[in-house]
N, C-alpha and C. Protein backbone atom coordinates (compact mmCIF):
# COMPACT_ATOMS: atom_id res chain seq x y z
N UNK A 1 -7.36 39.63 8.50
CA UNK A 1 -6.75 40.80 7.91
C UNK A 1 -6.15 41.63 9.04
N UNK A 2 -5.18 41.90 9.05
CA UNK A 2 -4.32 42.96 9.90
C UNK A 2 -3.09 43.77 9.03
N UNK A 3 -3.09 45.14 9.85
CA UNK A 3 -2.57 45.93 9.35
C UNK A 3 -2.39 46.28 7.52
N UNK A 4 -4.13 45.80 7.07
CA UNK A 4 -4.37 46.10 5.73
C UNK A 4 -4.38 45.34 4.81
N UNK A 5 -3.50 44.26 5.14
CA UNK A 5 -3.05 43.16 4.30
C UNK A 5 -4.08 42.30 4.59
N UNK A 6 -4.53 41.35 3.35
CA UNK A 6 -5.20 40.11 3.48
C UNK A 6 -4.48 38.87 3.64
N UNK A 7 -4.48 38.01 4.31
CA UNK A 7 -3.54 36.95 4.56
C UNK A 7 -4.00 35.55 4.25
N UNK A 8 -5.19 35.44 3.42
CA UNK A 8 -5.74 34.66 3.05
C UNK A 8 -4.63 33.60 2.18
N UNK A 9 -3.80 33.93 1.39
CA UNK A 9 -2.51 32.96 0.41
C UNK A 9 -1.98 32.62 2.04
N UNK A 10 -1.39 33.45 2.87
CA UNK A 10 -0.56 32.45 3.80
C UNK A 10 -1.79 31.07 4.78
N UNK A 11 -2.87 31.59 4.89
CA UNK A 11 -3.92 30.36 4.80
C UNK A 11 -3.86 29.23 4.14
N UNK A 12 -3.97 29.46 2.59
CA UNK A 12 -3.97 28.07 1.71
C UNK A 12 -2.67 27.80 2.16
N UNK A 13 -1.24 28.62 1.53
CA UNK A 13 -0.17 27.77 2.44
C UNK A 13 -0.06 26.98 3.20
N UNK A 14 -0.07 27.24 4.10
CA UNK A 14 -0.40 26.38 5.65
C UNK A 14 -1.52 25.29 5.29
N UNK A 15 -2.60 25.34 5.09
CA UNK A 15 -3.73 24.56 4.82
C UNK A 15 -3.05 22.99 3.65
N UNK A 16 -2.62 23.90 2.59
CA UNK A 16 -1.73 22.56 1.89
C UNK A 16 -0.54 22.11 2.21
N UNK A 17 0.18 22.84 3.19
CA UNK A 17 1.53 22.29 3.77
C UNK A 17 1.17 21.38 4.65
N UNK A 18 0.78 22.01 5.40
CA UNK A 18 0.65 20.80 6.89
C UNK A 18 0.11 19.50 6.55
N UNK A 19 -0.85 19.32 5.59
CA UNK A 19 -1.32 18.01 5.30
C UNK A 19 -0.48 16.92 4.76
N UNK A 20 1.02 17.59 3.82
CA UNK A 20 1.76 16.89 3.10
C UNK A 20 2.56 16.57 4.34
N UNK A 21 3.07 17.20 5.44
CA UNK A 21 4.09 16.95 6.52
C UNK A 21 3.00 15.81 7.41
N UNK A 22 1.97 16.05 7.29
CA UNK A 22 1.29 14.97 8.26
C UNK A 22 0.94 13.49 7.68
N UNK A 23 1.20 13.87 6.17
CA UNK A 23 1.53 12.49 5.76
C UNK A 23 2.63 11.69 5.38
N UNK A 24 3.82 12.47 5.60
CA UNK A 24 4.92 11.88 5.33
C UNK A 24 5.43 11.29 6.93
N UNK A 25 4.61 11.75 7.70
CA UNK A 25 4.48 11.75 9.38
C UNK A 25 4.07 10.37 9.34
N UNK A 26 2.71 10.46 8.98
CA UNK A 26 1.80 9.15 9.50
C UNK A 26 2.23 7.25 8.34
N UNK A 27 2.96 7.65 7.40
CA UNK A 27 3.25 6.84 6.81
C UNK A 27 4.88 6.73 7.00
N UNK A 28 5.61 7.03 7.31
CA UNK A 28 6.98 6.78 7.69
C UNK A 28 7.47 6.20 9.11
N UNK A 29 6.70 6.97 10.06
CA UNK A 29 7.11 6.41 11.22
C UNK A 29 6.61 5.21 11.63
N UNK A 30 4.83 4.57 11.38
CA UNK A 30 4.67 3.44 11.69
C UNK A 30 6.07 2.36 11.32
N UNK A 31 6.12 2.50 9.89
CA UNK A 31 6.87 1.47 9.59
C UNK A 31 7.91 1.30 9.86
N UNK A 32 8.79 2.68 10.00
CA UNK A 32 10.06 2.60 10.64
C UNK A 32 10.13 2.29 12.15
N UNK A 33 8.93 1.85 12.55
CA UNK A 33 8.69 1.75 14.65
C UNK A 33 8.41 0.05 13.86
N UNK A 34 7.12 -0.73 12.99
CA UNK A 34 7.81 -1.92 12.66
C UNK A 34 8.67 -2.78 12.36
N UNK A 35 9.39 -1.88 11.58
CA UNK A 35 10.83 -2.79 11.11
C UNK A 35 11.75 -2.20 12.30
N UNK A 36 11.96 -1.76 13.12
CA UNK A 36 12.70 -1.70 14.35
C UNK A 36 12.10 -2.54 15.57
N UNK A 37 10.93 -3.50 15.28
CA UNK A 37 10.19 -3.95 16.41
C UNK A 37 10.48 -5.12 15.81
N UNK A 38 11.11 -5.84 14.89
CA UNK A 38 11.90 -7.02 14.54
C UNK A 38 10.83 -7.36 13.00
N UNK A 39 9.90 -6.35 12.14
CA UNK A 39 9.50 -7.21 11.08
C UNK A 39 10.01 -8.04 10.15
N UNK A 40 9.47 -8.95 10.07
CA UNK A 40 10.21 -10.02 8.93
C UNK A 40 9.57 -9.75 7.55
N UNK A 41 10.49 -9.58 6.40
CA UNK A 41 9.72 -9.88 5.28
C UNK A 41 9.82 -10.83 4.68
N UNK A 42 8.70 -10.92 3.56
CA UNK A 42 8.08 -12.03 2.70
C UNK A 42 9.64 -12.96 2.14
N UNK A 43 9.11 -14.05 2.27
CA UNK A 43 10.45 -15.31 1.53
C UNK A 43 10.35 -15.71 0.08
N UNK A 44 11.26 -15.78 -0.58
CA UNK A 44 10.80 -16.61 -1.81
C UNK A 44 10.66 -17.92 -1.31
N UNK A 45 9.80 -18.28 -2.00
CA UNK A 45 9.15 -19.84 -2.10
C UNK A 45 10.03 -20.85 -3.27
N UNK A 46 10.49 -20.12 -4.19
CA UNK A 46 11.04 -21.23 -5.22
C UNK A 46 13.04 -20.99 -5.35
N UNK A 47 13.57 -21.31 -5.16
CA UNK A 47 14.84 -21.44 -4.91
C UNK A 47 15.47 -19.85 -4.46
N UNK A 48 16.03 -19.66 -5.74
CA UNK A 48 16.92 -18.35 -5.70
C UNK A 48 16.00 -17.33 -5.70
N UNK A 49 16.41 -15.73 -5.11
CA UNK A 49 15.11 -15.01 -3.85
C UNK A 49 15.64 -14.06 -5.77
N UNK A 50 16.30 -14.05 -6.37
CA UNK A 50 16.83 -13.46 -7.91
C UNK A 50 14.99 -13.56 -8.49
N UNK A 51 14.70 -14.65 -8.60
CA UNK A 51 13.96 -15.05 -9.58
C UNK A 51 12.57 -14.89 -8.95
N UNK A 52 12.15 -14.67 -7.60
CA UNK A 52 10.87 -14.04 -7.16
C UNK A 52 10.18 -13.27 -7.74
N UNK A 53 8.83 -13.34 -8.06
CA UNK A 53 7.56 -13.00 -8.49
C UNK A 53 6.70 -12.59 -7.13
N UNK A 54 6.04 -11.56 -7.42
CA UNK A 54 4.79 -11.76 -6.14
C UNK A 54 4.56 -12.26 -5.67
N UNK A 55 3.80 -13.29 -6.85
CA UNK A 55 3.02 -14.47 -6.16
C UNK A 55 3.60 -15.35 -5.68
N UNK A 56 4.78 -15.35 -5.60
CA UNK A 56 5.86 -16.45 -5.63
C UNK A 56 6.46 -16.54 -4.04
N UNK A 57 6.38 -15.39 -3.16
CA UNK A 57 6.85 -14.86 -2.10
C UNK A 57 5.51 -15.31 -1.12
N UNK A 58 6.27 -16.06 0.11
CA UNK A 58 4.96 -16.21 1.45
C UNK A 58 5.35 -15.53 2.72
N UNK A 59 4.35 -14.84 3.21
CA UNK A 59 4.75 -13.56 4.60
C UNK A 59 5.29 -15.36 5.16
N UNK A 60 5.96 -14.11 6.33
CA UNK A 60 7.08 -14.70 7.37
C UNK A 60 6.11 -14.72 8.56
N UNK A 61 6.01 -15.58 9.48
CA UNK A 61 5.39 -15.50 10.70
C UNK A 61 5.95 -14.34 11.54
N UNK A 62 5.40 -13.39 12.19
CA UNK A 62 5.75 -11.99 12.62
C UNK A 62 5.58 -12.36 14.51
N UNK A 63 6.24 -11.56 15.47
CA UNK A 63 6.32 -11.60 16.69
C UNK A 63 4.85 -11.17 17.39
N UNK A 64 4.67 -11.43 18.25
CA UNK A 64 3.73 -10.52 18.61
C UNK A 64 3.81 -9.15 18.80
N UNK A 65 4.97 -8.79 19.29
CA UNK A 65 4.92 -7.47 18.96
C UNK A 65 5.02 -6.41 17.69
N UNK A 66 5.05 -7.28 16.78
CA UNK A 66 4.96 -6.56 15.21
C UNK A 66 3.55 -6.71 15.34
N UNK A 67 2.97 -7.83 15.52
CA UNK A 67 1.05 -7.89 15.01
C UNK A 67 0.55 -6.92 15.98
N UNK A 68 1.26 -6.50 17.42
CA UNK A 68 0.61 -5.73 18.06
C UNK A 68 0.64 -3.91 17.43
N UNK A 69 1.86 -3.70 16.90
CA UNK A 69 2.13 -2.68 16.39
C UNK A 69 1.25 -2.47 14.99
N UNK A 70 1.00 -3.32 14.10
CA UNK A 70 0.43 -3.18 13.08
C UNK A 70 -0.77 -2.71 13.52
N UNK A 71 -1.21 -3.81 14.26
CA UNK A 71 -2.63 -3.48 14.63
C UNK A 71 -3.28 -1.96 15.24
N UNK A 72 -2.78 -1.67 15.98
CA UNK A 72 -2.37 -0.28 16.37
C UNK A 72 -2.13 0.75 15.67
N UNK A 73 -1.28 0.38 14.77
CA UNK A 73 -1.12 1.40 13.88
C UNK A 73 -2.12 1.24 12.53
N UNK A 74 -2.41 0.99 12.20
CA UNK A 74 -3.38 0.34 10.93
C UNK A 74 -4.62 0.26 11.37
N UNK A 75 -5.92 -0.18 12.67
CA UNK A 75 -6.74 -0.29 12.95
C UNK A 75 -7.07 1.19 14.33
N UNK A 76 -6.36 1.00 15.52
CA UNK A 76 -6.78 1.62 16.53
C UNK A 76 -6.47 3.06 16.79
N UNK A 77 -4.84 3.25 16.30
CA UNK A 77 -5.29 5.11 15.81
C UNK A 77 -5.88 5.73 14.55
N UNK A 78 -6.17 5.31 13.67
CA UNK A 78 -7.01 5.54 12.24
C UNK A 78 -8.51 5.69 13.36
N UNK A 79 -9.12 4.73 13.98
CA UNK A 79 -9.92 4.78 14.25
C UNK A 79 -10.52 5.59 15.31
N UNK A 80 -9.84 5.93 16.21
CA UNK A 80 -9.66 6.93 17.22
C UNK A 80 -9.42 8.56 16.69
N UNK A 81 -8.80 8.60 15.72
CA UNK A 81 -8.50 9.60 15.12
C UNK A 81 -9.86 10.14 14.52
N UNK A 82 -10.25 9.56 13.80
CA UNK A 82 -11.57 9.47 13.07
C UNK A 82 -13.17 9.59 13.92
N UNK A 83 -12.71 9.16 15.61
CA UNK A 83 -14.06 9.46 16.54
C UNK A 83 -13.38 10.98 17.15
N UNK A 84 -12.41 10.95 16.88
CA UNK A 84 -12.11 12.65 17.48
C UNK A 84 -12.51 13.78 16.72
N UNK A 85 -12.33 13.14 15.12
CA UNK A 85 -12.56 14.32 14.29
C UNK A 85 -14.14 14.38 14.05
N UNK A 86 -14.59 13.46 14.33
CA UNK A 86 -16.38 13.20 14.34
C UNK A 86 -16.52 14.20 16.02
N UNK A 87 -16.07 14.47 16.75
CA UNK A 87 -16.66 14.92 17.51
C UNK A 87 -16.23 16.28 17.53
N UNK A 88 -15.32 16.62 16.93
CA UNK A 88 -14.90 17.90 16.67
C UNK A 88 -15.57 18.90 15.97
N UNK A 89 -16.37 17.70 14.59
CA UNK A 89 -17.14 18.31 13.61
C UNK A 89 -18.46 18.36 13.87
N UNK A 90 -19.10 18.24 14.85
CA UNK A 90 -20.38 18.12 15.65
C UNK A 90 -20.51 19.64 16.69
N UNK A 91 -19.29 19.58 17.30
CA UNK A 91 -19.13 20.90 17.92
C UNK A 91 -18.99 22.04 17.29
N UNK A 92 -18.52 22.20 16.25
CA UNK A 92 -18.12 23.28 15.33
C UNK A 92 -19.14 24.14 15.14
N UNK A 93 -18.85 25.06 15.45
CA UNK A 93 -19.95 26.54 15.74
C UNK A 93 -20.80 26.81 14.43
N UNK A 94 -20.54 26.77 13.15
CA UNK A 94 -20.93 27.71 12.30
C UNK A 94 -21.85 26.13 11.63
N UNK A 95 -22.65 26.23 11.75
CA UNK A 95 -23.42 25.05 11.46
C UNK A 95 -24.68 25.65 10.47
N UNK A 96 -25.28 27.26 10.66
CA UNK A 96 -26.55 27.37 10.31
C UNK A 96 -26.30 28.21 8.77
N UNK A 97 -26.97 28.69 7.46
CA UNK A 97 -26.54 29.96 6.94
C UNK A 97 -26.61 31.40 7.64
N UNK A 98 -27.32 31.75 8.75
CA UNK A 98 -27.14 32.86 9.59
C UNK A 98 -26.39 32.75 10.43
N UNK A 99 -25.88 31.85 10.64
CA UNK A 99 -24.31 32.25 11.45
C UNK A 99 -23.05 33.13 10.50
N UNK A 100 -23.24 31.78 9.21
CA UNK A 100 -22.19 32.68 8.47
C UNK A 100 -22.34 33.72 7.71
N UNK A 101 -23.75 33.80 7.34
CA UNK A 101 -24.13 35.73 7.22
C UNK A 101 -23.43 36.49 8.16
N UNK A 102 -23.78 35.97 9.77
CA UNK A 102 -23.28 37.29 10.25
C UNK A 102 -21.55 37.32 10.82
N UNK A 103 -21.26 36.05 10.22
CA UNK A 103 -20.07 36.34 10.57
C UNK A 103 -19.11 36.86 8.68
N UNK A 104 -19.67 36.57 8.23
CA UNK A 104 -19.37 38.17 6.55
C UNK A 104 -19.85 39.23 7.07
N UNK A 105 -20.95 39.61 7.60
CA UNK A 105 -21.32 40.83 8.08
C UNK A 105 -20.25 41.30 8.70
N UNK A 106 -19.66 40.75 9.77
CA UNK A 106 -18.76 41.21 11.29
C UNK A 106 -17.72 41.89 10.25
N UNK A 107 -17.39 40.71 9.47
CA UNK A 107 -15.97 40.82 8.37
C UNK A 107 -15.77 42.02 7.88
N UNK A 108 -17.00 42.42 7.14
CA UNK A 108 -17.52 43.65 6.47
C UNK A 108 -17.19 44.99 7.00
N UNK A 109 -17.82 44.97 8.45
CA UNK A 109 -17.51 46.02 9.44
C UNK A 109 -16.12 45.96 9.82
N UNK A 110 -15.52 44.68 9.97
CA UNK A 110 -14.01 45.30 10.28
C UNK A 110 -13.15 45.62 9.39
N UNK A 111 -13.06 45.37 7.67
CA UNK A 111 -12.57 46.23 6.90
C UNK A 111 -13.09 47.22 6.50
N UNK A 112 -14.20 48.08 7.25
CA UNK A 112 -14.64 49.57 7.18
C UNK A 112 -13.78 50.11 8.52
N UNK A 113 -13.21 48.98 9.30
CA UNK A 113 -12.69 49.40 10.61
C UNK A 113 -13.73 49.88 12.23
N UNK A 114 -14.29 48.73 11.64
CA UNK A 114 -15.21 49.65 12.78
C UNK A 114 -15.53 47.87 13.74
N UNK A 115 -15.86 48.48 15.09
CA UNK A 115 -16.20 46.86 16.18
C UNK A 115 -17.01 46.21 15.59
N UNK A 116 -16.87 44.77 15.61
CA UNK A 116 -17.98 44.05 15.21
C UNK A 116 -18.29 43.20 16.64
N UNK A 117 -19.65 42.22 16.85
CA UNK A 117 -19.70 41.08 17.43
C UNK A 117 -19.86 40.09 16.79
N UNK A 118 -18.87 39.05 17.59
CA UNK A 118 -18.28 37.96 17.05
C UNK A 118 -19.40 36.89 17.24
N UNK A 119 -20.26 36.37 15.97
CA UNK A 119 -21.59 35.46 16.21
C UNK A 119 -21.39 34.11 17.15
N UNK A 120 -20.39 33.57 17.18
CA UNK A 120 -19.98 32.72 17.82
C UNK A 120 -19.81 32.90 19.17
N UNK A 121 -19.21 33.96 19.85
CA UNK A 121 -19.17 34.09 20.97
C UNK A 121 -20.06 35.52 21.55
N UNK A 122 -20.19 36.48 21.23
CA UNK A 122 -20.83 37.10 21.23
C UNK A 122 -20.62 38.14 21.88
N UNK A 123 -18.70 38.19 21.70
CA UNK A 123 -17.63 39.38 22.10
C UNK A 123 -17.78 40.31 21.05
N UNK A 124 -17.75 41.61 21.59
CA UNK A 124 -17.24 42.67 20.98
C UNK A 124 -15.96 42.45 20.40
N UNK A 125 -15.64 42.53 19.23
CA UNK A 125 -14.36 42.81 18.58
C UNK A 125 -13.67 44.05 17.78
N UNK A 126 -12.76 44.32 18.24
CA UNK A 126 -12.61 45.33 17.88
C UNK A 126 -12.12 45.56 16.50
N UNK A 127 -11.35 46.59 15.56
CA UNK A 127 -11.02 46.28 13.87
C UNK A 127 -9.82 45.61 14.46
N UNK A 128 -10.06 44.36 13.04
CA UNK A 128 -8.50 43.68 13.07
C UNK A 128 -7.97 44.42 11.85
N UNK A 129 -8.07 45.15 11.12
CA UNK A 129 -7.20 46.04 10.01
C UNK A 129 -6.95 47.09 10.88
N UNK A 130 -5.49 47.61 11.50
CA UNK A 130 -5.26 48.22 12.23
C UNK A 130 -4.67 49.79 11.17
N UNK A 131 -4.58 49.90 9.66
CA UNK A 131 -4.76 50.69 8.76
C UNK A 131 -5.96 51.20 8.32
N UNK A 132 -7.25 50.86 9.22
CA UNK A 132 -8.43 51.50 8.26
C UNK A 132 -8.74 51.74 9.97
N UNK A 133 -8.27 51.91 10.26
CA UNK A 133 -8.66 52.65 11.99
C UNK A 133 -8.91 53.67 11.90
N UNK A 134 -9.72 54.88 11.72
CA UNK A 134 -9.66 56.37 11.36
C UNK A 134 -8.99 57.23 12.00
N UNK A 135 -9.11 56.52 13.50
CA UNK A 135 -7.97 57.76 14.28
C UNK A 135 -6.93 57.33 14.08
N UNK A 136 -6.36 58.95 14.27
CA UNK A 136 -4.87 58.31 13.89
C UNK A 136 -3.88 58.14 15.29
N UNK A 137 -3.79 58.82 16.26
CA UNK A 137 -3.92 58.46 17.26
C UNK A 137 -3.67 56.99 17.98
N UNK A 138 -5.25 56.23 17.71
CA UNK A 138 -5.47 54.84 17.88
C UNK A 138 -4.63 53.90 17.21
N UNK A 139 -4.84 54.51 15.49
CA UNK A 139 -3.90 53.65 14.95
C UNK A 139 -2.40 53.63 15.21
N UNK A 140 -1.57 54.52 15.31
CA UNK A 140 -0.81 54.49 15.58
C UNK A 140 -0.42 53.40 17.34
N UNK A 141 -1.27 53.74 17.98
CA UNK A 141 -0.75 53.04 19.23
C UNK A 141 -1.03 51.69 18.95
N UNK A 142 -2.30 50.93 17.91
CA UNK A 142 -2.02 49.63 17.64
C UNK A 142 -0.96 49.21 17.23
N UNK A 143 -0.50 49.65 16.14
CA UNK A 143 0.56 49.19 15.13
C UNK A 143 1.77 49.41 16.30
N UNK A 144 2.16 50.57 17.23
CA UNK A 144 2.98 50.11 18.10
C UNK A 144 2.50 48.22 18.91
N UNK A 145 1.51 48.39 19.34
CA UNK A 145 1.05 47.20 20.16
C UNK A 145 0.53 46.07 19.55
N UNK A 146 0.71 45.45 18.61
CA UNK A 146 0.35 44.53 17.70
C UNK A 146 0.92 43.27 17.65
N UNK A 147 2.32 43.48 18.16
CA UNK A 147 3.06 42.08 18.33
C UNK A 147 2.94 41.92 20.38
N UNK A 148 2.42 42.52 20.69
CA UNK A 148 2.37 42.14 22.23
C UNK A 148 0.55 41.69 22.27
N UNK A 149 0.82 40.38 22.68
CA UNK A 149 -0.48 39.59 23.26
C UNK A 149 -1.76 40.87 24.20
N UNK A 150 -3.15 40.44 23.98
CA UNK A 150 -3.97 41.11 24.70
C UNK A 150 -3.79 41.21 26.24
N UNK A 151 -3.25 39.91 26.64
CA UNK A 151 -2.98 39.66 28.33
C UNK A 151 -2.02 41.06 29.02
N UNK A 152 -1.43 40.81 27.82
CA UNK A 152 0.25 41.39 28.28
C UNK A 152 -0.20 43.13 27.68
N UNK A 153 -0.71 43.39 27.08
CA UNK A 153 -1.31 44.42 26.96
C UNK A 153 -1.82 45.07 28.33
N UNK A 154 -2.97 44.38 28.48
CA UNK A 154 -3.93 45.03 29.89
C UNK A 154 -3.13 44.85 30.85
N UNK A 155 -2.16 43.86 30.89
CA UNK A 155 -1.26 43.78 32.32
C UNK A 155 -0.72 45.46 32.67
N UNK A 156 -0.07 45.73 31.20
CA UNK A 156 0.36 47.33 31.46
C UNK A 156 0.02 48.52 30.82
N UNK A 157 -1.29 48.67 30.60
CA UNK A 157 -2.13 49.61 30.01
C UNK A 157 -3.45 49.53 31.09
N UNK A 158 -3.23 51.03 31.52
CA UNK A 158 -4.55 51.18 32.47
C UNK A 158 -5.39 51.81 31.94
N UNK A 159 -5.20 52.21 30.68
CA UNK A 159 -6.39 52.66 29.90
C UNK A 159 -7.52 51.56 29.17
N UNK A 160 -8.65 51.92 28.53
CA UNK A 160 -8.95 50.35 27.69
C UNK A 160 -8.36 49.84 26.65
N UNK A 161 -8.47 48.84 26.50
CA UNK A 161 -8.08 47.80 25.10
C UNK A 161 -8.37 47.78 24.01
N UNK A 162 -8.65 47.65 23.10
CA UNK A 162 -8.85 46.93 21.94
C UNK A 162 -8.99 45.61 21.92
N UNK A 163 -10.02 44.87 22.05
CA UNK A 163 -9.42 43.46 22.18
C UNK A 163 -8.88 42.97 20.93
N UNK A 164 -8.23 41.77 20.87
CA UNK A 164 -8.10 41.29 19.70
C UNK A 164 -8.68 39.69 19.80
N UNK A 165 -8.77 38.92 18.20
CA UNK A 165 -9.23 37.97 18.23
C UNK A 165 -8.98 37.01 19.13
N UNK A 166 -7.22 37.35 18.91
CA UNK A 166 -5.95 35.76 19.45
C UNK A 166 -5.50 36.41 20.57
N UNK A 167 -5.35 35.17 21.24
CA UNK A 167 -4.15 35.54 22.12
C UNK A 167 -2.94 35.89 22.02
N UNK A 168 -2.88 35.95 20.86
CA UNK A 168 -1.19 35.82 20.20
C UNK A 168 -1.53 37.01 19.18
N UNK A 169 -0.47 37.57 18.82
CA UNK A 169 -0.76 38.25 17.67
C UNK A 169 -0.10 37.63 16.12
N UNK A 170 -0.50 38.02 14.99
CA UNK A 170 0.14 37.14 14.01
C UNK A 170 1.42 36.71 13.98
N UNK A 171 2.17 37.62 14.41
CA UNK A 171 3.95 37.79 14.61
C UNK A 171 4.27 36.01 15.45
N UNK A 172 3.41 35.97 16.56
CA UNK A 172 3.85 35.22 17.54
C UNK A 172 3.30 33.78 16.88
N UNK A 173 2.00 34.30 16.60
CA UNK A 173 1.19 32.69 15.71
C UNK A 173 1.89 32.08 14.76
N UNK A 174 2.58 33.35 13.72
CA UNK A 174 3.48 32.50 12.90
C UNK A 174 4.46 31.84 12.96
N UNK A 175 5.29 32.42 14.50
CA UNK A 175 6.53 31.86 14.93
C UNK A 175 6.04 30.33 15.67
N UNK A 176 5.36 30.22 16.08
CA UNK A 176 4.95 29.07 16.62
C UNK A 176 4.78 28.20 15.73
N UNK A 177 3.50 28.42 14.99
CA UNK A 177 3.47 27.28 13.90
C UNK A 177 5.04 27.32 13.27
N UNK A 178 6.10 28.05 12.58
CA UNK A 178 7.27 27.76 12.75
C UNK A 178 7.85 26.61 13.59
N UNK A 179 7.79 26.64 14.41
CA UNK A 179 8.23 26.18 15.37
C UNK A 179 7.86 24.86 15.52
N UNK A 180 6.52 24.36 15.61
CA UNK A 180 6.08 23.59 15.68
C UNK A 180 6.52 22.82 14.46
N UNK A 181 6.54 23.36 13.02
CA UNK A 181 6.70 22.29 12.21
C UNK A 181 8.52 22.40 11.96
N UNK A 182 9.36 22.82 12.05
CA UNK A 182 10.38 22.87 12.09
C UNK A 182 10.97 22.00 12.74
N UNK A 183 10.51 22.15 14.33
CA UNK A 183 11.26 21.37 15.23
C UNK A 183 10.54 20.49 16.24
């Protein structure tokens, strides 16, 4: 949540987009990298290729470099993919129900606007709703400083910070993921 708004819909967005682009990804390009690596397809077996049936059609003997590509693509990144995401999901912080109590708790406190600590790391955070900030003052100088990164913040503010979650602020996160799936 920043600047009041809940951003939870542009979440599911993203959450159901990216999966449809990563599968039109992972099923298009193998095959278009096989049939550019010389694949042969299936022959009819009984005269005219008109009158082919399924069963009727026998694969073509393939190069080695098609069986190497299949293989690869069909066995050794599926499978690699699958020990990365196993080790990803082993590391993943929020494992206990009192983690994620207190990370609804933290939540809680920052749409009252007030610091929370972050259970996971065990930073002070400051409110990410930069509208329920009480001073006005403060708020105001966030909402100026909201699209400039924390780094780039303290680089030229000799006063203290606010930290924020990201390194980025939403402005910049969204342009990226932009970016990333665009181009």
């Amino acid at each position: 949540m920043l600047h009041g708004d809940a951003i939870e819909g542009c979440f599911v967005a993203i959450q159901t987009f990216v999966p449809k682009i990563v599968l039109v990804a992972s099923m298009s390009l193998p095959f278009a990298a096989i049939v550019a690596a010389g694949f042969r397809p299936s022959e009819c077996t009984v005269g005219d290729s008109d009158e082919c049936k399924g069963d009727e059609r026998a694969p073509e003997p393939q190069s080695d470099t098609v069986k190497m590509l299949i293989l690869t693509f069909f066995c050794v990144i599926p499978t690699a993919a699958a020990l990365v995401s196993i080790y990803f999901k082993l590391k993943y912080g929020i494992k206990e129900a009192a983690t994620a109590a207190a990370i609804s708790d933290a939540r809680a406190a920052h749409s009252r606007g007030e610091v929370a600590v972050d259970p996971l790391t065990g930073l002070r955070v400051g409110p990410l709703c930069v509208s329920r900030v009480s001073d006005a003052r403060t708020r105001k100088a966030l909402m100026a400083l909201a699209h400039f990164s924390e780094d780039r913040v303290k680089e030229t503010s000799p006063y203290e910070v606010h930290p924020f979650v990201w390194p980025f602020s939403v402005t910049q996160l969204s342009s990226i993921v932009c970016h990333c799936i665009l181009f």
